[in-house]
Protein backbone atom coordinates (compact mmCIF):
# COMPACT_ATOMS: atom_id res chain seq x y z
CA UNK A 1 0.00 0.00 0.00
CA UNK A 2 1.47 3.21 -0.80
CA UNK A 3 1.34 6.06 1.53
CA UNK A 4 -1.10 8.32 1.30
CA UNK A 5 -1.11 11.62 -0.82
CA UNK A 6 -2.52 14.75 -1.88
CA UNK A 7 -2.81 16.38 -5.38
CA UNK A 8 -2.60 19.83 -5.17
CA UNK A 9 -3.75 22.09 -8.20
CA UNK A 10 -1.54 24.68 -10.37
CA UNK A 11 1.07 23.85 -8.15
CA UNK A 12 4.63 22.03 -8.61
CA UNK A 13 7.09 21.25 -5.79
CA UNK A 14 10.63 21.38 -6.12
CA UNK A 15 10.58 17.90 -6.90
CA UNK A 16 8.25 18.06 -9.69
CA UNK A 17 5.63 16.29 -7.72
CA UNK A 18 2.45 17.85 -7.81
CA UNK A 19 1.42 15.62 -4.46
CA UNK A 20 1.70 16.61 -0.81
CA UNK A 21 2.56 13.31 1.10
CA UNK A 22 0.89 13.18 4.31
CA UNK A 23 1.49 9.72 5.65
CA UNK A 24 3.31 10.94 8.63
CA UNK A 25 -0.04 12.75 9.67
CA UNK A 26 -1.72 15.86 9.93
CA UNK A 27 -2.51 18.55 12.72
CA UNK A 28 -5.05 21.20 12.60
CA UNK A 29 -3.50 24.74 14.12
CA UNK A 30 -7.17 26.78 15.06
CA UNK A 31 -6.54 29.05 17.45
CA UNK A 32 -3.51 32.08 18.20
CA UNK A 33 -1.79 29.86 20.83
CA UNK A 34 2.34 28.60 19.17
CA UNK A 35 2.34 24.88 18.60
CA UNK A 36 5.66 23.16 18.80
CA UNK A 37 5.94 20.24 16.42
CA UNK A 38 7.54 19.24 13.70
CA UNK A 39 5.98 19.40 10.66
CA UNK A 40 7.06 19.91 6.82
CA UNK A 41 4.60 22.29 5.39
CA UNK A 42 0.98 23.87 6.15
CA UNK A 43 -2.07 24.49 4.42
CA UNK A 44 -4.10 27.45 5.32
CA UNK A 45 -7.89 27.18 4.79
CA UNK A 46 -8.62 30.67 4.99
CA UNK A 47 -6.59 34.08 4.86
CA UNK A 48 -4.93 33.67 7.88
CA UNK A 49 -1.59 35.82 9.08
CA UNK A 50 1.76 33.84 10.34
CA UNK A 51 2.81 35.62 13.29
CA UNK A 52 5.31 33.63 13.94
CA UNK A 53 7.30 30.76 11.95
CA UNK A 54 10.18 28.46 13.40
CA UNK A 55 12.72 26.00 11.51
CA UNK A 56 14.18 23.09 13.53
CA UNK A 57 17.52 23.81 14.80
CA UNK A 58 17.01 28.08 14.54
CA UNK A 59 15.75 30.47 17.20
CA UNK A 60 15.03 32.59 14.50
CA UNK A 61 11.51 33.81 12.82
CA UNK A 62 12.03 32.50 9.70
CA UNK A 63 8.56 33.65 8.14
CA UNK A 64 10.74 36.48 5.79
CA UNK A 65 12.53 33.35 4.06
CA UNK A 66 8.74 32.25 2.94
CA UNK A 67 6.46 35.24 3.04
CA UNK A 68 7.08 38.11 0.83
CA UNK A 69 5.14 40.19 2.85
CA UNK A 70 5.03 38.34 6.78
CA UNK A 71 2.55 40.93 7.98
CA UNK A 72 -0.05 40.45 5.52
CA UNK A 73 -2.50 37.41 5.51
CA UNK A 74 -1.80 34.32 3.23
CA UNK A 75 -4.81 33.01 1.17
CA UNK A 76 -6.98 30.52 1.42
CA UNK A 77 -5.73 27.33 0.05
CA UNK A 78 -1.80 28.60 0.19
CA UNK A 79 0.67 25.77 0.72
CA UNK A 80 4.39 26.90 2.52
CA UNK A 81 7.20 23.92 2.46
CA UNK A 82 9.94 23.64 4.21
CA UNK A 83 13.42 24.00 1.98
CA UNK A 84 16.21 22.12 1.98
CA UNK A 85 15.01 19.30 3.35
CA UNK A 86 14.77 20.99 6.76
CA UNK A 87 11.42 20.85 8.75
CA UNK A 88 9.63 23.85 10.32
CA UNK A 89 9.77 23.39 14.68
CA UNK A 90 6.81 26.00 15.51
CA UNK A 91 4.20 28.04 13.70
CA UNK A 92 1.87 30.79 15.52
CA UNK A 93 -1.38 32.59 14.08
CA UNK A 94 -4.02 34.94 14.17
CA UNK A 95 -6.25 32.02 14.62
CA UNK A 96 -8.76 33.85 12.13
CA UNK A 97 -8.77 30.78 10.08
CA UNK A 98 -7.47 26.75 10.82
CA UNK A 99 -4.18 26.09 9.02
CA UNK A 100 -3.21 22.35 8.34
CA UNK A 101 0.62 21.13 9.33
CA UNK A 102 1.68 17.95 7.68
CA UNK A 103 3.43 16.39 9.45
């Protein structure tokens, strides 16, 4: 059985895949509080504003590296993933709208 996947319209990943593999699991962020896991990308489901964004091994806010623009919202349906192989260690929201870590 092959581990499960998403497809994820007029998108590519480095890779070339067009699939999000989520066989590790996912975790719905839904409120403003930081959550401290490790996870390779998120989904927002709404416009929702990153207040905060974490890679593992850095104390820094890394949301500059991903977000052109870290103090407006993202849109609904926008997918961030971790570069490099690396994994983000904490995320923090407005909690307007749930975001989605795979994990």
């Amino acid at each position: 059985m092959s581990a499960p996947q998403v497809t994820v319209s007029q998108m590519t990943l480095a890779n070339g895949s067009t699939k999000l593999d989520y066989s590790n699991g996912t975790f719905i962020v839904n409120n403003n509080v930081t959550v401290a896991k490790e996870f390779s990308s998120f989904i927002c489901t709404g416009k929702v504003a990153i207040t905060d964004l974490r890679i593992v091994g850095s104390g820094a806010d890394v949301r500059s590296s991903y977000i052109s623009a870290p103090s407006n919202g993202l849109a609904e349906g926008c997918v961030i993933t971790a570069i490099n192989g690396t994994k983000f260690s904490s995320i923090t929201t407005d909690g307007v709208a749930p975001v989605v870590l795979v994990l």
